[in-house]
PDB file of N, CA and C in Angstrom:
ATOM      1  N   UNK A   1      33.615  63.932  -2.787  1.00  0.00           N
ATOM      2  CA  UNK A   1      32.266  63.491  -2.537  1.00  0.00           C
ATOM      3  C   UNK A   1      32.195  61.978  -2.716  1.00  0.00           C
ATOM      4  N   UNK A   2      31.477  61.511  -1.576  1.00  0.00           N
ATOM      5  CA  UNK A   2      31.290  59.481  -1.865  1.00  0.00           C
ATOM      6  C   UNK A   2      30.209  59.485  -2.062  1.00  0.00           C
ATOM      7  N   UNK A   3      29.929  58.310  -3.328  1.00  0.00           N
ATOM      8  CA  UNK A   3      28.989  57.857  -3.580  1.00  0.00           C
ATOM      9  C   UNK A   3      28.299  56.402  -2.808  1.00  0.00           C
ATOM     10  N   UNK A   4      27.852  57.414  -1.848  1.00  0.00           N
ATOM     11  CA  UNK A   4      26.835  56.144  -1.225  1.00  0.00           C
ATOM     12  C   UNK A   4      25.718  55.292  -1.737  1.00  0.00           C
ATOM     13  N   UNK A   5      25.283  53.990  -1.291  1.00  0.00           N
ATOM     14  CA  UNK A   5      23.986  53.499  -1.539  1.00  0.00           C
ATOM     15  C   UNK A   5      22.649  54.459  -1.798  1.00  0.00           C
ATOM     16  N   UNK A   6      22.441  54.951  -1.233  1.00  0.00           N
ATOM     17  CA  UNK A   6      21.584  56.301  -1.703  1.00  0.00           C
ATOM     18  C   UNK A   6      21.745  56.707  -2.465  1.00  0.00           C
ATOM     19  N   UNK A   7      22.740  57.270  -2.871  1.00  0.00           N
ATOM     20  CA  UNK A   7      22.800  57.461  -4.905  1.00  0.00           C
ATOM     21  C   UNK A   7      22.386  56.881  -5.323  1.00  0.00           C
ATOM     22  N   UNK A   8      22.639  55.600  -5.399  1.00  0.00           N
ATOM     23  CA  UNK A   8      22.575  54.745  -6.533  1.00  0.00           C
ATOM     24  C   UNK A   8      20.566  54.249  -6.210  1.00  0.00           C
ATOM     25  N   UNK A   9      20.042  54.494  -4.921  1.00  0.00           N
ATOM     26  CA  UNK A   9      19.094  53.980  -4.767  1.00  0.00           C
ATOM     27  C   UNK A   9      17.795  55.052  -5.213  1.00  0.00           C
ATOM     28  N   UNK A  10      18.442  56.633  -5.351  1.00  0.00           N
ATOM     29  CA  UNK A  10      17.756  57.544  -5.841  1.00  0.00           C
ATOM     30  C   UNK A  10      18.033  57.128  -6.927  1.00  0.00           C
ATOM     31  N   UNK A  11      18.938  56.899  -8.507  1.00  0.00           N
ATOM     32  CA  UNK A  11      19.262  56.967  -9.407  1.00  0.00           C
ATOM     33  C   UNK A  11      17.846  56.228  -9.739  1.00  0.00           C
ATOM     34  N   UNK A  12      18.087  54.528  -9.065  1.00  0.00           N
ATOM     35  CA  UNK A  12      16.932  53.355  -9.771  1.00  0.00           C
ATOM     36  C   UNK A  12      15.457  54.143  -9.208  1.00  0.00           C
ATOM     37  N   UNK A  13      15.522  55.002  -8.457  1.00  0.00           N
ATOM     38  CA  UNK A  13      14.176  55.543  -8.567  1.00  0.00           C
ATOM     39  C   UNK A  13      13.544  56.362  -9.600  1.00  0.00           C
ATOM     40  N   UNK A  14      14.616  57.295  -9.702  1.00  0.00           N
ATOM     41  CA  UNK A  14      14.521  57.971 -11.066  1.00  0.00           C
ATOM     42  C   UNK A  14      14.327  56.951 -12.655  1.00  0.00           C
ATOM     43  N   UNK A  15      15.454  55.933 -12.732  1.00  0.00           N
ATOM     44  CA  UNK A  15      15.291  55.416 -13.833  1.00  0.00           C
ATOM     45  C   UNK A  15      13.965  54.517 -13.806  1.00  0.00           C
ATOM     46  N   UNK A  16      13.507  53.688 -12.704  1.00  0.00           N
ATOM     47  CA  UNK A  16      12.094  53.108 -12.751  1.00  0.00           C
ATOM     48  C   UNK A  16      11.088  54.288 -13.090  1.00  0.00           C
ATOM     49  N   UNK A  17      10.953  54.993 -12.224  1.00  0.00           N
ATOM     50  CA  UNK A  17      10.017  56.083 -13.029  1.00  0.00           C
ATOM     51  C   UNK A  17      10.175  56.594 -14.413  1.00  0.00           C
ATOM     52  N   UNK A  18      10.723  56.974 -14.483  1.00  0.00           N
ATOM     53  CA  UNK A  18      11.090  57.098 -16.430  1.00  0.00           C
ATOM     54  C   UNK A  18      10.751  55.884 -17.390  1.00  0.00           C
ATOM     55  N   UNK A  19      10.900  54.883 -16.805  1.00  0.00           N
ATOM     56  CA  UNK A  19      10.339  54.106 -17.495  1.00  0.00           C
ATOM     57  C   UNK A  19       8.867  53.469 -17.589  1.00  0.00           C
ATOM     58  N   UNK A  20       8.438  53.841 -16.383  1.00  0.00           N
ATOM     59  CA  UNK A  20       6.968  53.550 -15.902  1.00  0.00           C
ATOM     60  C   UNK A  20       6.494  54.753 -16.559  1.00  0.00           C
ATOM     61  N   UNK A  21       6.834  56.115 -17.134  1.00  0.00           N
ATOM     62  CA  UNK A  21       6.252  57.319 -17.690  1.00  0.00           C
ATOM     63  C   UNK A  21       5.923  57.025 -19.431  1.00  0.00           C
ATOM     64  N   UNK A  22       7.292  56.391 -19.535  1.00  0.00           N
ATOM     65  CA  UNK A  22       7.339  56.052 -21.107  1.00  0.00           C
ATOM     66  C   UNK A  22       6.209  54.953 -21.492  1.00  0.00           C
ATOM     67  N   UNK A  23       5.981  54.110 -20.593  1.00  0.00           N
ATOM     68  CA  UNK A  23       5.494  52.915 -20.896  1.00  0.00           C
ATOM     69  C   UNK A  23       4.110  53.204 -20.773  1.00  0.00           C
ATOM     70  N   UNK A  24       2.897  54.450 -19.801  1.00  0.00           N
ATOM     71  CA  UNK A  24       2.040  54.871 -19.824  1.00  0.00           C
ATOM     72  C   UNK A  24       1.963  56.008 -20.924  1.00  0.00           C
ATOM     73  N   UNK A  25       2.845  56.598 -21.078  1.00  0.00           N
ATOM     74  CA  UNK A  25       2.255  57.623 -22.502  1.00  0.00           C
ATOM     75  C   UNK A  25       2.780  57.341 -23.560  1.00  0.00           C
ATOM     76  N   UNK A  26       3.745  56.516 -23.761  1.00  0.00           N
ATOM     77  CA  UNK A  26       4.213  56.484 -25.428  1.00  0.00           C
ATOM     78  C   UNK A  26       3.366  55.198 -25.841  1.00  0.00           C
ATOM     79  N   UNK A  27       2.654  55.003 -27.109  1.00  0.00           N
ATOM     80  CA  UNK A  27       1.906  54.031 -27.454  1.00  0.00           C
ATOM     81  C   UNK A  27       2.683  53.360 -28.572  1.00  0.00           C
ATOM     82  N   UNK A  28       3.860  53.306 -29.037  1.00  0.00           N
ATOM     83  CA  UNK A  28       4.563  52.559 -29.680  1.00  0.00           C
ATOM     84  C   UNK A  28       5.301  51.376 -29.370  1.00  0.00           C
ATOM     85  N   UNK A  29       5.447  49.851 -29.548  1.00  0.00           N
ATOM     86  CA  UNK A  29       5.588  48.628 -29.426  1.00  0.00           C
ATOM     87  C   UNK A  29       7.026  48.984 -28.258  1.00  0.00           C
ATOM     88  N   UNK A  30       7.573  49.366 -29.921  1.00  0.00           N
ATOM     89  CA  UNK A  30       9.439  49.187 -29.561  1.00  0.00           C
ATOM     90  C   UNK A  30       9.823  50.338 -28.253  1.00  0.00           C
ATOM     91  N   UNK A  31       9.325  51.520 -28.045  1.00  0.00           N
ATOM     92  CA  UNK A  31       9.946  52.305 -27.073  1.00  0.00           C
ATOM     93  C   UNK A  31       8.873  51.742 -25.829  1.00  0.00           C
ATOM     94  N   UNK A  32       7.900  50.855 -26.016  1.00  0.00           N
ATOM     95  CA  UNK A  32       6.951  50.283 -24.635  1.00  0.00           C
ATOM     96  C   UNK A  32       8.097  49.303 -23.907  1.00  0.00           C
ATOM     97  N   UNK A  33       8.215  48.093 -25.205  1.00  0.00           N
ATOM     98  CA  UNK A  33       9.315  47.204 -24.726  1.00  0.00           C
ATOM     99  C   UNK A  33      11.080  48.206 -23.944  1.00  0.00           C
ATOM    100  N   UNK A  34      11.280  49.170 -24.714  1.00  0.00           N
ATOM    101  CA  UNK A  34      12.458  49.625 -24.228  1.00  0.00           C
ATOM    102  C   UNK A  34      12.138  50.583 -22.570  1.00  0.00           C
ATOM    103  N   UNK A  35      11.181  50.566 -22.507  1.00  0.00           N
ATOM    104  CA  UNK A  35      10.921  51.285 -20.831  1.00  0.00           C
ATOM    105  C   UNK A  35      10.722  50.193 -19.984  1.00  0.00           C
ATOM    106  N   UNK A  36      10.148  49.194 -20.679  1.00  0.00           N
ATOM    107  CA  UNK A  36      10.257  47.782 -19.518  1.00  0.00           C
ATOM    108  C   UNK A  36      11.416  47.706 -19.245  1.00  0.00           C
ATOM    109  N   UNK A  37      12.483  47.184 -20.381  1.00  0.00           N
ATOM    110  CA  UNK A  37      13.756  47.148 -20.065  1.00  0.00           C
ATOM    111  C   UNK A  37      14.491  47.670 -18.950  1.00  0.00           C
ATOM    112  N   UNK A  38      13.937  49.189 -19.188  1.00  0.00           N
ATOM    113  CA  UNK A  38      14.761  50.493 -18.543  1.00  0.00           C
ATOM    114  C   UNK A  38      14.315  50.263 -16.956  1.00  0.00           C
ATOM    115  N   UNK A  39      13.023  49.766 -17.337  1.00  0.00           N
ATOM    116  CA  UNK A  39      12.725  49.731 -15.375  1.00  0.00           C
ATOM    117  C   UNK A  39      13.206  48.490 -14.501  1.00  0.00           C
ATOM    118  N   UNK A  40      13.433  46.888 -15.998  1.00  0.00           N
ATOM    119  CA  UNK A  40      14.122  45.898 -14.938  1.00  0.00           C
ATOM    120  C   UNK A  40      15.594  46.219 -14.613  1.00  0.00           C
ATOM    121  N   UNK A  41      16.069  46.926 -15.484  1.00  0.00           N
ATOM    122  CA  UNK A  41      17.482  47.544 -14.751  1.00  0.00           C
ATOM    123  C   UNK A  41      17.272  48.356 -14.079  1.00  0.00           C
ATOM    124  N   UNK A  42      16.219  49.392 -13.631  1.00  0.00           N
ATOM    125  CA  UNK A  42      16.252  50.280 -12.226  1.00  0.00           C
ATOM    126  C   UNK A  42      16.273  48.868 -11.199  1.00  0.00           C
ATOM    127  N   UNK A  43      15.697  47.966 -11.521  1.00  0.00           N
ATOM    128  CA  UNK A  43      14.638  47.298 -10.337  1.00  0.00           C
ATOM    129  C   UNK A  43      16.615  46.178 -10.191  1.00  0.00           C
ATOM    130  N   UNK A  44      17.094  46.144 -11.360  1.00  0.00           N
ATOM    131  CA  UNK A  44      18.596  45.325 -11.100  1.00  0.00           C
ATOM    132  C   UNK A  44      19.246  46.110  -9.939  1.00  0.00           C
ATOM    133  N   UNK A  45      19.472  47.284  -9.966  1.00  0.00           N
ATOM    134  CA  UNK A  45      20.267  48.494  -9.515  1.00  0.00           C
ATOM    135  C   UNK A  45      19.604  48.421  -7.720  1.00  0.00           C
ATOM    136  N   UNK A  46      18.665  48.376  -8.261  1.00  0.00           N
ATOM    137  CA  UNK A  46      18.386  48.339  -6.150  1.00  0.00           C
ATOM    138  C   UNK A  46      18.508  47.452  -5.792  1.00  0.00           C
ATOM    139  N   UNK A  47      18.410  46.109  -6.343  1.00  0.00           N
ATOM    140  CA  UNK A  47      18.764  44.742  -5.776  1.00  0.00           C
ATOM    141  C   UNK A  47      20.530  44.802  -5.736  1.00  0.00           C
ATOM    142  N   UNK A  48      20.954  44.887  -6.498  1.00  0.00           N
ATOM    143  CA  UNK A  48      22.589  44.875  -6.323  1.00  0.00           C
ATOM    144  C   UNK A  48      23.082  46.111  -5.163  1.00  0.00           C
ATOM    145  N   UNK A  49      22.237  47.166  -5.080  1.00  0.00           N
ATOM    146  CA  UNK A  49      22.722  48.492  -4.206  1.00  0.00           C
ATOM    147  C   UNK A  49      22.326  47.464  -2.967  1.00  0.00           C
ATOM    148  N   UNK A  50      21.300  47.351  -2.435  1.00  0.00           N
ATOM    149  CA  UNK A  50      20.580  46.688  -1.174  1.00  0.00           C
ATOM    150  C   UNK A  50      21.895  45.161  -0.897  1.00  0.00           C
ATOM    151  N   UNK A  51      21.845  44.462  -1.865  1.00  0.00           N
ATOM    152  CA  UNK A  51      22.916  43.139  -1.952  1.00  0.00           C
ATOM    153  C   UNK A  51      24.400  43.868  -0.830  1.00  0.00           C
ATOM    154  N   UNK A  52      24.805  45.155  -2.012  1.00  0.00           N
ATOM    155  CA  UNK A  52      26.126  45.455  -1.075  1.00  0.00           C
ATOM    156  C   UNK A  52      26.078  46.175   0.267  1.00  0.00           C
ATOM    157  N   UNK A  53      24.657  47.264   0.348  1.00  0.00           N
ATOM    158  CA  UNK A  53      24.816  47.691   1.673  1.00  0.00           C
ATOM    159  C   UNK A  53      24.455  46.466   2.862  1.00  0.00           C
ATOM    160  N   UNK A  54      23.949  45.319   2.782  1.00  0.00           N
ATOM    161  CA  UNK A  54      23.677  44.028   3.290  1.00  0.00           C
ATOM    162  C   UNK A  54      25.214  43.164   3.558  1.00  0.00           C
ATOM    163  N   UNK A  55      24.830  43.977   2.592  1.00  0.00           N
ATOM    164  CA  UNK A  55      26.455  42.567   2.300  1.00  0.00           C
ATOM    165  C   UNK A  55      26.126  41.090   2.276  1.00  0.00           C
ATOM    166  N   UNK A  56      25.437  40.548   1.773  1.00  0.00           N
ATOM    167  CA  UNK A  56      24.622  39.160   1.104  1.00  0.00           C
ATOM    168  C   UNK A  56      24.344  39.454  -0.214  1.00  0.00           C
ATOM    169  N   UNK A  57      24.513  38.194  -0.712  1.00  0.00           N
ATOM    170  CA  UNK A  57      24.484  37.721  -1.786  1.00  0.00           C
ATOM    171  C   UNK A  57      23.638  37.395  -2.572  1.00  0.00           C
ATOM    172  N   UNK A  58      22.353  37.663  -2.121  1.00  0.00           N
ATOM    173  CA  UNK A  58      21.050  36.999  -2.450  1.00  0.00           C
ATOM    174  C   UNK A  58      20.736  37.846  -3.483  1.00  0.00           C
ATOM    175  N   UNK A  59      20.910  39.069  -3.582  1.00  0.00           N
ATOM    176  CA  UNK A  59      20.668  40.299  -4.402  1.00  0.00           C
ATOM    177  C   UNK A  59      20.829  40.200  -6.028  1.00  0.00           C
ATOM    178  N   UNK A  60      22.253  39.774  -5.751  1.00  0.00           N
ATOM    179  CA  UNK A  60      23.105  39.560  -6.724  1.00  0.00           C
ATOM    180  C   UNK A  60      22.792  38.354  -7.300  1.00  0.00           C
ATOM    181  N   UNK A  61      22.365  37.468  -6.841  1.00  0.00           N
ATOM    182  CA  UNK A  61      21.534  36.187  -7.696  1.00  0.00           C
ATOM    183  C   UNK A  61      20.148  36.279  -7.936  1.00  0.00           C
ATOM    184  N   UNK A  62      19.573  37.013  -7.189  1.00  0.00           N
ATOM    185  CA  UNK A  62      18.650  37.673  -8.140  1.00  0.00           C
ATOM    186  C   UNK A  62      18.355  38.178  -9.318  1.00  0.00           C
ATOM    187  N   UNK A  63      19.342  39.300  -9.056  1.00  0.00           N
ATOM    188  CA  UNK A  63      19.873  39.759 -10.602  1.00  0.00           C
ATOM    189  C   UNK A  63      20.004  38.869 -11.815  1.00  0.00           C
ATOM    190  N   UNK A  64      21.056  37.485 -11.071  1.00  0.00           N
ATOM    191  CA  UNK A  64      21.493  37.361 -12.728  1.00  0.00           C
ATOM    192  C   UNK A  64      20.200  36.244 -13.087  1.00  0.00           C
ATOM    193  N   UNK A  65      19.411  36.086 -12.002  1.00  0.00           N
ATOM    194  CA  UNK A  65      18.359  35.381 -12.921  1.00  0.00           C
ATOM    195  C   UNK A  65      16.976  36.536 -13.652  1.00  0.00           C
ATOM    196  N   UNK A  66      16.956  37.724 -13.268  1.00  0.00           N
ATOM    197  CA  UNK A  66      16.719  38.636 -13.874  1.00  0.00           C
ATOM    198  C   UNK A  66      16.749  38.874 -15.407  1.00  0.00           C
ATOM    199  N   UNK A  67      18.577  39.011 -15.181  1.00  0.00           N
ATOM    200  CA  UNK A  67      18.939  38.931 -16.210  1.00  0.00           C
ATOM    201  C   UNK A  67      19.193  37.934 -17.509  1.00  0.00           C
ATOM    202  N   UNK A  68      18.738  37.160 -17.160  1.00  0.00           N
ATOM    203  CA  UNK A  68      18.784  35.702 -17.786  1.00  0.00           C
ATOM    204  C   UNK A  68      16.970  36.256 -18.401  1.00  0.00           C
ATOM    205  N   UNK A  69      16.072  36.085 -17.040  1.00  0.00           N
ATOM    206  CA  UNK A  69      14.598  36.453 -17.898  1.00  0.00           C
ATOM    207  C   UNK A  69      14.976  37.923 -19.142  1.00  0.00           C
ATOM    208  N   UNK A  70      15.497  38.565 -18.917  1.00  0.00           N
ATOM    209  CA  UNK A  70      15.067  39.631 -19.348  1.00  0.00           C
ATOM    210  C   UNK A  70      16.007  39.849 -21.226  1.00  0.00           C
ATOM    211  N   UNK A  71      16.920  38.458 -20.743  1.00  0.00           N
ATOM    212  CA  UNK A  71      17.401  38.169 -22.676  1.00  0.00           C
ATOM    213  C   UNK A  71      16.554  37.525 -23.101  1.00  0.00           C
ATOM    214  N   UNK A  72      15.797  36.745 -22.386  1.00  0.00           N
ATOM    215  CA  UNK A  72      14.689  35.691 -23.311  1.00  0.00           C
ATOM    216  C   UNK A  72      13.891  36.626 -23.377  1.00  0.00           C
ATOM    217  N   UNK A  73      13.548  37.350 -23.182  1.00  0.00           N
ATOM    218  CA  UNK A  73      12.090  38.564 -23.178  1.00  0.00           C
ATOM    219  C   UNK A  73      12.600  39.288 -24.368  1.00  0.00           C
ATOM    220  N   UNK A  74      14.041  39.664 -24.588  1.00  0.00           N
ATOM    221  CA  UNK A  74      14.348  40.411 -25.398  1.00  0.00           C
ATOM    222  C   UNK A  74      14.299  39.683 -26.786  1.00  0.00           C
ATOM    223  N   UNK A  75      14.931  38.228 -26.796  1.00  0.00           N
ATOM    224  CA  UNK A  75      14.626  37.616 -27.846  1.00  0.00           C
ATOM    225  C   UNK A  75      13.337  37.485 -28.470  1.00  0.00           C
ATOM    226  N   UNK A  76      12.633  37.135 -27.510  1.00  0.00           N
ATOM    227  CA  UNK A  76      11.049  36.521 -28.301  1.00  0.00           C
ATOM    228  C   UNK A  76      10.635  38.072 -28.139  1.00  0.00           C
ATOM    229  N   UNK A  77      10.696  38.835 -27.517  1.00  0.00           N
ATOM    230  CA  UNK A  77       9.536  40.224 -27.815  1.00  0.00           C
ATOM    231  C   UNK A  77       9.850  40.801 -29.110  1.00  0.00           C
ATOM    232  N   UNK A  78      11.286  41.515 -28.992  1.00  0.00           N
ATOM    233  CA  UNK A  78      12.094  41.816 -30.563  1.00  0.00           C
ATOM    234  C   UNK A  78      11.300  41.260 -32.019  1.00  0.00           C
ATOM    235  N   UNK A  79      11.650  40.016 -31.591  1.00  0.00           N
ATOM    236  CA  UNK A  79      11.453  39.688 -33.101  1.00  0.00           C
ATOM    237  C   UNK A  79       9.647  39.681 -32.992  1.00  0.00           C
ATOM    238  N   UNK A  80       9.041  39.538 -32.270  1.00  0.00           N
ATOM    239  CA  UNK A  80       7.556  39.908 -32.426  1.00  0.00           C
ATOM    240  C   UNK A  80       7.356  41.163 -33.146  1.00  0.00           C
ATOM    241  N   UNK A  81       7.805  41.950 -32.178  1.00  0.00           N
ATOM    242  CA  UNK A  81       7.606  43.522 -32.089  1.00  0.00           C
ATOM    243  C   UNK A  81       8.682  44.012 -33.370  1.00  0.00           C
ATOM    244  N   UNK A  82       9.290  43.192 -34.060  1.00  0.00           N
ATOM    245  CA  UNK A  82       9.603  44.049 -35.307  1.00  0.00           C
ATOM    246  C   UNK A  82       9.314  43.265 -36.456  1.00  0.00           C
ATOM    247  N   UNK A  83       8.832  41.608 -36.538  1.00  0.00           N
ATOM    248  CA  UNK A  83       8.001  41.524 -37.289  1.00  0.00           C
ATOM    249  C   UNK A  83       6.649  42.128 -37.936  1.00  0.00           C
ATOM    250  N   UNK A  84       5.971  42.257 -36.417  1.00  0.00           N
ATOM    251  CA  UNK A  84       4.890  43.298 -36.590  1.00  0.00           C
ATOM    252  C   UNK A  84       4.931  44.540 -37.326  1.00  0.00           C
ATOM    253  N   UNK A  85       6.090  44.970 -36.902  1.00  0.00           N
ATOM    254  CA  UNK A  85       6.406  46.462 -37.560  1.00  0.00           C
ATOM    255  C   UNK A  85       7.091  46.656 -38.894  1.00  0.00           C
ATOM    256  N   UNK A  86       7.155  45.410 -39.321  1.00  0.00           N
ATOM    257  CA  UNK A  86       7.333  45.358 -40.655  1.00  0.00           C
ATOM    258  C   UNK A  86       6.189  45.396 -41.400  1.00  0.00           C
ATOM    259  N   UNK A  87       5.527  44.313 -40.957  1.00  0.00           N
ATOM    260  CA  UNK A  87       4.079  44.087 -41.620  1.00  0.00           C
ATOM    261  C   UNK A  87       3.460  45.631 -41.659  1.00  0.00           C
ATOM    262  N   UNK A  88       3.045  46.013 -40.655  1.00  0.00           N
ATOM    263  CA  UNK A  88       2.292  47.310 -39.676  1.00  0.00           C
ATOM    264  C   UNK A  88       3.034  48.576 -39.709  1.00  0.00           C
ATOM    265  N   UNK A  89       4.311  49.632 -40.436  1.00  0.00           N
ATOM    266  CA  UNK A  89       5.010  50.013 -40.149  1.00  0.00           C
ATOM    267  C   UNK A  89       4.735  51.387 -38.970  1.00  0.00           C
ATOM    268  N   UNK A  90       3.355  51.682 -39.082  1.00  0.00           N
ATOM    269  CA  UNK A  90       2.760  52.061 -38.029  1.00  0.00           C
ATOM    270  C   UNK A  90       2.303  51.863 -37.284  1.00  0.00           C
ATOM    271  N   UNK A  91       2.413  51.067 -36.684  1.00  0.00           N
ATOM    272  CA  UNK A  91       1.272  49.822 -35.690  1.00  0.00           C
ATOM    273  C   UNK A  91       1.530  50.314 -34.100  1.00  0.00           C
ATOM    274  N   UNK A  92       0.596  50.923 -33.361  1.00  0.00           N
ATOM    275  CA  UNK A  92       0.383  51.220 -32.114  1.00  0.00           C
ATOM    276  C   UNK A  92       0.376  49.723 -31.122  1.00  0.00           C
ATOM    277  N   UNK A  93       0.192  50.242 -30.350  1.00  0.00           N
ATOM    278  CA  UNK A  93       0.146  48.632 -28.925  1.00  0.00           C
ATOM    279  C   UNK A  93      -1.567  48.520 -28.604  1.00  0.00           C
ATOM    280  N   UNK A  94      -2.551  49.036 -29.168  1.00  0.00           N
ATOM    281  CA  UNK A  94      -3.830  49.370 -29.206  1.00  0.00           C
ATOM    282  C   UNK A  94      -3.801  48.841 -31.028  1.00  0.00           C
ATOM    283  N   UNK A  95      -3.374  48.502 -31.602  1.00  0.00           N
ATOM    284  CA  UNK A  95      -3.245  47.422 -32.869  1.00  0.00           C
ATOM    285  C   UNK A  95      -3.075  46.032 -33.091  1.00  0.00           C
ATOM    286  N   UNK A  96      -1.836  46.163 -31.668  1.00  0.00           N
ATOM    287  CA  UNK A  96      -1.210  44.700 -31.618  1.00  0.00           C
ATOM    288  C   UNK A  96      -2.468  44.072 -30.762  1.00  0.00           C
ATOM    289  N   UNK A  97      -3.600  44.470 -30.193  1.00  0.00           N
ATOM    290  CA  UNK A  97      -4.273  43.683 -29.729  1.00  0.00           C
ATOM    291  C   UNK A  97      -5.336  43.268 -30.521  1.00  0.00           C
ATOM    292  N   UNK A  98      -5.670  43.815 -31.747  1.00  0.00           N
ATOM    293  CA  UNK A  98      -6.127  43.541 -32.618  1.00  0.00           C
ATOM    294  C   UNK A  98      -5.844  42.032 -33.664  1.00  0.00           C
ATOM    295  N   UNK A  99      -4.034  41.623 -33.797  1.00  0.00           N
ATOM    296  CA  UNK A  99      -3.896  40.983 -34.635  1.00  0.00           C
ATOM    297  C   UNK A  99      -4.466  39.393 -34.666  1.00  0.00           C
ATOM    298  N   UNK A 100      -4.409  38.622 -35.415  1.00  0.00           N
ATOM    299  CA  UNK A 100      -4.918  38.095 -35.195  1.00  0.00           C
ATOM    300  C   UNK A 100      -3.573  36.520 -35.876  1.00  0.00           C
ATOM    301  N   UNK A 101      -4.143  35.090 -35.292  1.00  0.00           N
ATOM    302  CA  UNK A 101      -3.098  34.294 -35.265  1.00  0.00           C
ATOM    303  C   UNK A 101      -2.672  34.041 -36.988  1.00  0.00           C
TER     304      UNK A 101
END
């Protein structure tokens, strides 16, 4: 069996949705931030699938500036989102809009 572009373009459909599910019903900081994550790598996965069935390159530099946003997101959100949760050890995302400077 070959794994065509279509695999991989059903897969990032599946994994964007899963993460768009998590991110509407789970109300906790850290698994909100980890479904964003989960969906800019679906959203990596079709740009790199589309890049090779194209065969251009544009895809693929997309990506790595993607991926470049998506360590700085990880840096500064992280340490937000687990400062908070130190302070807060229960603290919902319907809290964090509460805090104050």
């Amino acid at each position: 069996m070959e794994v065509t572009g279509t695999w991989y373009l059903v897969l990032s459909a599946l994994l964007f949705t899963i993460g768009g599910v998590g991110l509407l019903v789970r109300r906790n900081p850290l698994v909100m931030f980890m479904c964003v994550e989960l969906m800019l790598n679906a959203v990596n996965l079709t740009f790199v699938t589309f890049s090779r069935m194209l065969g251009d390159i544009g895809g693929q530099t997309v990506v790595f500036f993607v991926l470049v946003v998506a360590a700085v997101e990880v840096v500064v959100g992280l340490a937000i989102i687990v400062a908070i949760m130190r302070r807060r050890p229960g603290a919902t995302a319907d809290d964090i809009a509460l805090l104050k400077g």
